[in-house]
C-alpha atoms as a PDB file:
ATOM      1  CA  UNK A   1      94.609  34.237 -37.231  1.00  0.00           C
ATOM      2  CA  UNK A   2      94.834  32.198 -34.069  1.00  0.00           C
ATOM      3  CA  UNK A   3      91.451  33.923 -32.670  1.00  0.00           C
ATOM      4  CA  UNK A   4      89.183  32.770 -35.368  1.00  0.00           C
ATOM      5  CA  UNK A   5      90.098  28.925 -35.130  1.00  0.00           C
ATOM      6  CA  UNK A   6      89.691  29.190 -31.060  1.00  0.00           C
ATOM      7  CA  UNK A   7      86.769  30.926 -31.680  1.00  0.00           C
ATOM      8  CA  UNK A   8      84.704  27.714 -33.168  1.00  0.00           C
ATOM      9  CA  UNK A   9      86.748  25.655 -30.968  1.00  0.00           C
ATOM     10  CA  UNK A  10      82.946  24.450 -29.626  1.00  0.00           C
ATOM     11  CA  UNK A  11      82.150  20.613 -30.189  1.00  0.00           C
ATOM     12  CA  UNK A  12      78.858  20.072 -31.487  1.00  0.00           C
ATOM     13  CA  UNK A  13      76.061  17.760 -30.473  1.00  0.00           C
ATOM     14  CA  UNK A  14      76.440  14.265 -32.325  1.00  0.00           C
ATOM     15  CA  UNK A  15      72.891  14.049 -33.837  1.00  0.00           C
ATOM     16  CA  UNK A  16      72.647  10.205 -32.727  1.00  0.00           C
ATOM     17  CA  UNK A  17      72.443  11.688 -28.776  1.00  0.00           C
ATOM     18  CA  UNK A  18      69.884  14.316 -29.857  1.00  0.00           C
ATOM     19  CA  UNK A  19      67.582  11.923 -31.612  1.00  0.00           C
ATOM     20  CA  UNK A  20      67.628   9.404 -28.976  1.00  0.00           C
ATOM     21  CA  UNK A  21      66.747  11.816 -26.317  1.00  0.00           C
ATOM     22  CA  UNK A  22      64.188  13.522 -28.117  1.00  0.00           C
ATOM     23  CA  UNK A  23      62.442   9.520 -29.538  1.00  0.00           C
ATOM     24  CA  UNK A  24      62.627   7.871 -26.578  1.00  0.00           C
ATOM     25  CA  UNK A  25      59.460   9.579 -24.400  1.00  0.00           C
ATOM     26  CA  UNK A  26      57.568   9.281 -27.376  1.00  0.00           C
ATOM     27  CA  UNK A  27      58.663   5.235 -27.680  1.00  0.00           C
ATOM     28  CA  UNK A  28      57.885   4.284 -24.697  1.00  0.00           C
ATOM     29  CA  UNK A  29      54.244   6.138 -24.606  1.00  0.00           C
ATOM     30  CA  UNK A  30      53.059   3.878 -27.414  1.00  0.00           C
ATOM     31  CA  UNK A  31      54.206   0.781 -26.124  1.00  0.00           C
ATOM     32  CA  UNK A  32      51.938   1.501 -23.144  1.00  0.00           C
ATOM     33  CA  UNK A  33      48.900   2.235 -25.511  1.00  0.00           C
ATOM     34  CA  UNK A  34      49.504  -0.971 -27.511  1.00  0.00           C
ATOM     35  CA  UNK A  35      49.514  -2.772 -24.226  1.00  0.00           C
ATOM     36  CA  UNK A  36      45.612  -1.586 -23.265  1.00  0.00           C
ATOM     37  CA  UNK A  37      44.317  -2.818 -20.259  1.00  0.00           C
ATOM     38  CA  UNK A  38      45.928  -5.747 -18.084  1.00  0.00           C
ATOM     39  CA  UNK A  39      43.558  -8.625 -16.815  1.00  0.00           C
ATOM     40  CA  UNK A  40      43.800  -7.289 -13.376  1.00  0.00           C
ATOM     41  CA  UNK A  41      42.230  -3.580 -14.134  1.00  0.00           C
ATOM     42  CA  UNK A  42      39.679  -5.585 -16.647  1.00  0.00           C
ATOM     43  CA  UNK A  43      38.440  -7.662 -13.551  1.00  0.00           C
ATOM     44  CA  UNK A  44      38.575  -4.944 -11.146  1.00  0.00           C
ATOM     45  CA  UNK A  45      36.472  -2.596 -13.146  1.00  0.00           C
ATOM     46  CA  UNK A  46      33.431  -5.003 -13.954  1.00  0.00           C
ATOM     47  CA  UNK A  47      33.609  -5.745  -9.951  1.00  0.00           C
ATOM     48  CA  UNK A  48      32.433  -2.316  -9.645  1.00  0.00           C
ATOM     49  CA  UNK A  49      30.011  -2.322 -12.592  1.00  0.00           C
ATOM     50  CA  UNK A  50      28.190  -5.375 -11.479  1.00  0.00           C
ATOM     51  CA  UNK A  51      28.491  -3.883  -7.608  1.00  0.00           C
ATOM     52  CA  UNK A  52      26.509  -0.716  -9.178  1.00  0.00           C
ATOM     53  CA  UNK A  53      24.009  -2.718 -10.926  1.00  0.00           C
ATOM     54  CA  UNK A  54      23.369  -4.697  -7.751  1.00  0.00           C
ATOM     55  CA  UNK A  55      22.472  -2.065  -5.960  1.00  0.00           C
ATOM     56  CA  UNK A  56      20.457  -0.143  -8.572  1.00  0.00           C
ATOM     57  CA  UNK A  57      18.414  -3.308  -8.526  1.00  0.00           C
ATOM     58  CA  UNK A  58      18.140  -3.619  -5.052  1.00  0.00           C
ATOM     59  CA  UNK A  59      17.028  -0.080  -4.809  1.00  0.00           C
ATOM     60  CA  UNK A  60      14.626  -0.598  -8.010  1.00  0.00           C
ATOM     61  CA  UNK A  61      13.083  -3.811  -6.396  1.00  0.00           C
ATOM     62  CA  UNK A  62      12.462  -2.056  -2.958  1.00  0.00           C
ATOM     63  CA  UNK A  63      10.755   0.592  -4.476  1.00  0.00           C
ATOM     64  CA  UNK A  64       8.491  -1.488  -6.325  1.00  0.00           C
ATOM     65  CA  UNK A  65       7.778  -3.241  -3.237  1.00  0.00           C
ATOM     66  CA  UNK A  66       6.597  -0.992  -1.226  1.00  0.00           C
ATOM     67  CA  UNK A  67       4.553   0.947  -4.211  1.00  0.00           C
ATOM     68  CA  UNK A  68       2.918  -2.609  -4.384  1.00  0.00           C
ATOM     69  CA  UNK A  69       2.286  -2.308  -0.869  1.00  0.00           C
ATOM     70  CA  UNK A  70       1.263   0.975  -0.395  1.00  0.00           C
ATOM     71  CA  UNK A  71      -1.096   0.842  -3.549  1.00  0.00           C
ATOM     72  CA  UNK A  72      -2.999  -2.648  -2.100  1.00  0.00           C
ATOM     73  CA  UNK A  73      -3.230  -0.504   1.097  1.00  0.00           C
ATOM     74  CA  UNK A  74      -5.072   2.129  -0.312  1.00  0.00           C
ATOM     75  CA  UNK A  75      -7.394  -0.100  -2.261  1.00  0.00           C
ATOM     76  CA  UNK A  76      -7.878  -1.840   0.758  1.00  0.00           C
ATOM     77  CA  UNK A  77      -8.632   1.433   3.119  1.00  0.00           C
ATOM     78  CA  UNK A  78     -11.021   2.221   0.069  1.00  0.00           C
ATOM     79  CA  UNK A  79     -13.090  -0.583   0.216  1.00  0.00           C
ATOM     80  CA  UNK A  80     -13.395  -0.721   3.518  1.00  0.00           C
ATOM     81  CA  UNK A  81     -14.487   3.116   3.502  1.00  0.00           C
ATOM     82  CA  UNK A  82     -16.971   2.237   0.801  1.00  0.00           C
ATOM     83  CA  UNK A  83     -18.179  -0.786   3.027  1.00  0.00           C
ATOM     84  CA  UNK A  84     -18.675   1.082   6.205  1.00  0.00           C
ATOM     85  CA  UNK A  85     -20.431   4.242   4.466  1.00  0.00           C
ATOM     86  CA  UNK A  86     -22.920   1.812   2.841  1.00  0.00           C
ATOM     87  CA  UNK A  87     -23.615   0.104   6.500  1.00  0.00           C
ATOM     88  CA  UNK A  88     -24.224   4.001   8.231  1.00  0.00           C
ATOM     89  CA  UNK A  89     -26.562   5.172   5.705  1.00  0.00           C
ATOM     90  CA  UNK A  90     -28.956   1.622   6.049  1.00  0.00           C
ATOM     91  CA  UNK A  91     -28.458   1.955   9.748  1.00  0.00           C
ATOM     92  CA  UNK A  92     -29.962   6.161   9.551  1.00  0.00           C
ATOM     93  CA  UNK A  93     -33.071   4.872   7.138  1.00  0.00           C
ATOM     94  CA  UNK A  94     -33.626   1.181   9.128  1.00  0.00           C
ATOM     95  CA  UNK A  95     -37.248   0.891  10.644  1.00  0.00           C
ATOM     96  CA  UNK A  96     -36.153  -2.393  12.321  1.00  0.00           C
ATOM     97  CA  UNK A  97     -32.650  -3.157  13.650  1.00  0.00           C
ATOM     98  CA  UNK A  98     -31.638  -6.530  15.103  1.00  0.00           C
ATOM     99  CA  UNK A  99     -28.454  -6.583  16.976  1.00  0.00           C
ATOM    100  CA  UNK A 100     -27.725 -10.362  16.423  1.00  0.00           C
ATOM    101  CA  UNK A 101     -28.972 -11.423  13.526  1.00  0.00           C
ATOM    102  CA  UNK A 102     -26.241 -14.449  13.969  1.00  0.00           C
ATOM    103  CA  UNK A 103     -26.757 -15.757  17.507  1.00  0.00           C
ATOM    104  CA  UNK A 104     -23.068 -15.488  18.601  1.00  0.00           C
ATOM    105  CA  UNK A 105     -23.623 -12.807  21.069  1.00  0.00           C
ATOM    106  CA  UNK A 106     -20.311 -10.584  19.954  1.00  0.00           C
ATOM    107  CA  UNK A 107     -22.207  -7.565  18.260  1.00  0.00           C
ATOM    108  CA  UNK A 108     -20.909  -8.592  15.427  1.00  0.00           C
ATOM    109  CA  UNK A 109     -23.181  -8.738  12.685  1.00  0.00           C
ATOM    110  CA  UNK A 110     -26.454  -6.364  12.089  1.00  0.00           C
ATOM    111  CA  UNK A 111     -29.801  -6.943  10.128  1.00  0.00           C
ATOM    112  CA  UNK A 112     -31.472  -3.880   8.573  1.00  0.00           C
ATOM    113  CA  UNK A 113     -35.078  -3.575   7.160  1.00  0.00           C
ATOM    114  CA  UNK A 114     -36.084  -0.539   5.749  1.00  0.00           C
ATOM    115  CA  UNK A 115     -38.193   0.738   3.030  1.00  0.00           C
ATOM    116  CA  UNK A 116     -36.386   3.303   0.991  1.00  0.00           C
ATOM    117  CA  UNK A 117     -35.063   1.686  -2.327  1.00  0.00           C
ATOM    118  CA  UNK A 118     -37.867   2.948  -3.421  1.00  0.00           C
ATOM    119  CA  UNK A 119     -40.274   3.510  -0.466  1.00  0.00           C
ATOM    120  CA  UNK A 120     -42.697   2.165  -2.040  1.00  0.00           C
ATOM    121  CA  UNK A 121     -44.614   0.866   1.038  1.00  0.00           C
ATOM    122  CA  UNK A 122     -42.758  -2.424   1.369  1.00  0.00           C
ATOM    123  CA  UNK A 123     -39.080  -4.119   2.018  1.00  0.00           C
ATOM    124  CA  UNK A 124     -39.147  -6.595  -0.489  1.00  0.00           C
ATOM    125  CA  UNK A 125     -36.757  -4.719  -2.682  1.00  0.00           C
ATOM    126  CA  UNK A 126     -32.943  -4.778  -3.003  1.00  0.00           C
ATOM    127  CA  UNK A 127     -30.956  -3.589  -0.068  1.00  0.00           C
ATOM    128  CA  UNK A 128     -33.770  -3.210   2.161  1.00  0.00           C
ATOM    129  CA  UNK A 129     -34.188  -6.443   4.110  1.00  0.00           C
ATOM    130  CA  UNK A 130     -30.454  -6.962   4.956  1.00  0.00           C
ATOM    131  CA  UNK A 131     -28.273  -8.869   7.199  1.00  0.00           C
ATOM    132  CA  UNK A 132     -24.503  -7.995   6.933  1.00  0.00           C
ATOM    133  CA  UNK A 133     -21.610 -10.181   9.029  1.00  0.00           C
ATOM    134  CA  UNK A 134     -17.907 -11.161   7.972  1.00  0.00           C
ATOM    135  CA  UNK A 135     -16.750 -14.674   7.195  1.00  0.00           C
ATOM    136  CA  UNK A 136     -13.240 -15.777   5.534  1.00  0.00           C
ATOM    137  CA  UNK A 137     -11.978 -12.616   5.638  1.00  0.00           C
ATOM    138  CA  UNK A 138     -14.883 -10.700   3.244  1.00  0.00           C
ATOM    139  CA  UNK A 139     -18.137  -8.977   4.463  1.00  0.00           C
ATOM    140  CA  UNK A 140     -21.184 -11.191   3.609  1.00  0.00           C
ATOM    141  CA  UNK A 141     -24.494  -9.981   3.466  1.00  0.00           C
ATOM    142  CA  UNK A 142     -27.763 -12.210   2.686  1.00  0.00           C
ATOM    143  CA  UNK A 143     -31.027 -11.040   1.821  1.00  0.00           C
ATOM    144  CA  UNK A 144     -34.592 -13.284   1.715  1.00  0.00           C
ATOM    145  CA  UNK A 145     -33.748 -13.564  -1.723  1.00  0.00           C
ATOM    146  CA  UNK A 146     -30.034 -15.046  -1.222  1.00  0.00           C
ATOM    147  CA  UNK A 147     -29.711 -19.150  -1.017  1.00  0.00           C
ATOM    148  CA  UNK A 148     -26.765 -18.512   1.355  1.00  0.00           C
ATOM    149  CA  UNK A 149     -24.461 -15.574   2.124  1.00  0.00           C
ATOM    150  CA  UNK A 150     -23.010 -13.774  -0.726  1.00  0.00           C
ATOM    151  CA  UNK A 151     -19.800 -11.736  -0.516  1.00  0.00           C
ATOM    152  CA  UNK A 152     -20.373  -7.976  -0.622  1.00  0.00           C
ATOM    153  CA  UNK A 153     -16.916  -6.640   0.432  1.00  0.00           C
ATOM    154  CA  UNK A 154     -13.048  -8.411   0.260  1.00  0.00           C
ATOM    155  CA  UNK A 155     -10.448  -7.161   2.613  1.00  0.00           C
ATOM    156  CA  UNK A 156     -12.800  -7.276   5.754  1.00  0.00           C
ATOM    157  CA  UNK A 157     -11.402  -9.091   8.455  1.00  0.00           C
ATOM    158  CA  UNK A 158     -13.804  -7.536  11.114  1.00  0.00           C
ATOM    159  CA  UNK A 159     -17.114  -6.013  11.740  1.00  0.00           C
ATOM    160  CA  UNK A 160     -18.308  -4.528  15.200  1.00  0.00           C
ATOM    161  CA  UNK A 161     -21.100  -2.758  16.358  1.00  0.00           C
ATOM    162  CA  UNK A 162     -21.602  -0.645  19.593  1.00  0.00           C
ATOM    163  CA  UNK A 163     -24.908   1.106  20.389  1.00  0.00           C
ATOM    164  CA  UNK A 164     -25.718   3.771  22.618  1.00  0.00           C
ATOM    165  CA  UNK A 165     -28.760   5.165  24.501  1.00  0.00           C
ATOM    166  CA  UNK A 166     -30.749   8.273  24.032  1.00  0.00           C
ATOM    167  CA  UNK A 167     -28.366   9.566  27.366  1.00  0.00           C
ATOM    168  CA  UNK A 168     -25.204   8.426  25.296  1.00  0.00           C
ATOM    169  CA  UNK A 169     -24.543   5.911  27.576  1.00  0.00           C
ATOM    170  CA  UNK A 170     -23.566   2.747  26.349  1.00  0.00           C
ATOM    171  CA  UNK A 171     -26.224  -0.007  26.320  1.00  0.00           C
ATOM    172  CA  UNK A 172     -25.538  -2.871  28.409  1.00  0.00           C
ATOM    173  CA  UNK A 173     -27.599  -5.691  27.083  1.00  0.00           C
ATOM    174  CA  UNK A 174     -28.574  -4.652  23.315  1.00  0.00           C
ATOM    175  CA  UNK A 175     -28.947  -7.743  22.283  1.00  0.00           C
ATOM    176  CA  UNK A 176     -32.248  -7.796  24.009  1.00  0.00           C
ATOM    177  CA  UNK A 177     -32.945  -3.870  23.695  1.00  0.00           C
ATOM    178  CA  UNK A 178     -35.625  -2.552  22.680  1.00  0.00           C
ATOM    179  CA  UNK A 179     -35.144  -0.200  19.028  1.00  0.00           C
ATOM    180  CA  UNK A 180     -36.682   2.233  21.723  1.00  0.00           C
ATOM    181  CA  UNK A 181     -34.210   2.159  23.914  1.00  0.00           C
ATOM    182  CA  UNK A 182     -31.119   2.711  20.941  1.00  0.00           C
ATOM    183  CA  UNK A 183     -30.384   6.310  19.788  1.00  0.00           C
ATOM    184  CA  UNK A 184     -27.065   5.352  18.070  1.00  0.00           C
ATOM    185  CA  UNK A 185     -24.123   3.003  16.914  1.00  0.00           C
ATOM    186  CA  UNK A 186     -21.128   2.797  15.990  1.00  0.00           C
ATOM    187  CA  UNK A 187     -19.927   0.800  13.352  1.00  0.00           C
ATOM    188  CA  UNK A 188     -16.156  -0.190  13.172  1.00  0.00           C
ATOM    189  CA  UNK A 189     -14.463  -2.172  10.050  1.00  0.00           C
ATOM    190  CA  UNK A 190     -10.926  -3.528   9.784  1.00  0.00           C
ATOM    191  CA  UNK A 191      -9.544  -3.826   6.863  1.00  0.00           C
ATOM    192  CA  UNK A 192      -6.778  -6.994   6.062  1.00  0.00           C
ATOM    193  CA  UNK A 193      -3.339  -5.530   7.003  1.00  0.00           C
ATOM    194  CA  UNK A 194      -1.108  -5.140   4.645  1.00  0.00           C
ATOM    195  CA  UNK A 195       3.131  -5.870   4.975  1.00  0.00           C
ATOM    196  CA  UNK A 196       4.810  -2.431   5.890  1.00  0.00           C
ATOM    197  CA  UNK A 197       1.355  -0.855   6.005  1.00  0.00           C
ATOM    198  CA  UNK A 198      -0.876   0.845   9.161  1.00  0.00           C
ATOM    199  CA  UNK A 199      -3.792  -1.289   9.786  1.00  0.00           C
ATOM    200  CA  UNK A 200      -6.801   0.380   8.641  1.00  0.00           C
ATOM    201  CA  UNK A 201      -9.460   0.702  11.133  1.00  0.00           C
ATOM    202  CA  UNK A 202     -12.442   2.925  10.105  1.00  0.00           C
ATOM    203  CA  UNK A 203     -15.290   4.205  12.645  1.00  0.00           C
ATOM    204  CA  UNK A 204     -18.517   5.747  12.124  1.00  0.00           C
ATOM    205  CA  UNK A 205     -21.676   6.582  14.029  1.00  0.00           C
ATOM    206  CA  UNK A 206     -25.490   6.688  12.800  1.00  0.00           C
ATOM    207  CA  UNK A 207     -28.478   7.817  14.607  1.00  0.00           C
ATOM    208  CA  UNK A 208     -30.528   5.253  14.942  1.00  0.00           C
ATOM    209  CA  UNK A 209     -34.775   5.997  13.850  1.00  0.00           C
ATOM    210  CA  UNK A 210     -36.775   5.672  17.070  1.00  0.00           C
ATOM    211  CA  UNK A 211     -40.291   4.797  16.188  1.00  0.00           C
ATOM    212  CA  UNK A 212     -43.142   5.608  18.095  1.00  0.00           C
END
């Protein structure tokens, strides 16, 4: 009886309101993926691309740099090991030494005879009547044989000898000693500096042949 029609007395959803609520979301989520990216966010995002890529660069070019730098360093701390070594070991076989072979008075150039390349009894042979000095930024040397100096070394901006006597005191004239009165020298080469590099300045000592 009266029960049973208050019983469904319920009103139920209109299917319009239910359909809307449930489309809507879904609506408006595709109209922002149509709609992609705006102008502004395009812009702003290769701003930061090309600021990445500028600095990648940078770093990239820097690095280059200074393995450029470092590298020419090396070669040039090479050569001018190789330049000095070759000096020392004429200096330890010479049977005459002059300590001016150029006439500027700085100890800065050396002439070496010697008979060892072969000993054969006589210095007319390569490497064994040799005068060594630096000019334009290269170590020269010029033997009888040579028209005019001839460069031996690049990368040599200086070349210095000091000598010492038997007592390992320094000698204070040798431009005028005696091979008697020498018992050994240093020899000191500077290579060309290099941008963002040490100077290289190599040292070494030979004992000088005293002939009786």
């Amino acid at each position: 009886m009266n029960s049973r029609t208050t019983g469904s007395s319920e009103h139920p959803e209109h299917p319009e309101h239910s359909e809307h609520s449930n489309h809507a979301p879904h609506a408006e989520r595709g109209e922002r993926g149509e709609r992609g990216f705006s102008l502004v966010e395009l812009l702003v995002t290769m701003v930061v691309i090309l600021a990445v890529l500028g600095t990648v660069t940078h770093i990239f070019v820097q690095s280059d740099k200074v393995y450029r730098q470092q590298r020419f360093h090396f070669d040039r701390r090479a050569n001018a090991a190789a330049t000095l070594d070759m000096i020392v070991r004429l200096l330890r076989q010479a049977q005459t030494i002059a300590t001016d072979p150029d006439g500027n008075g700085l100890l800065d150039s050396v002439a070496i005879t010697a008979d060892w390349n072969p000993r054969d009894g006589d210095s007319n042979d390569p490497y064994e009547n040799i005068r060594f000095s630096v000019a334009g930024g290269s170590l020269v040397k010029r033997e009888p044989t040579d028209a005019a100096p001839v460069p031996f070394a690049d990368g040599i901006t200086t070349l210095n000898f000091a000598y010492f006597n038997p007592a390992g005191g320094a000698v204070l004239n040798p431009l005028v000693a005696t091979q008697q009165q020498l018992a050994f020298v240093t020899v000191t080469v500077r290579a060309t500096l290099v941008e963002g590099q040490p100077s290289a300045v190599l040292s070494s000592s030979a004992s000088i042949r005293r002939l009786e």
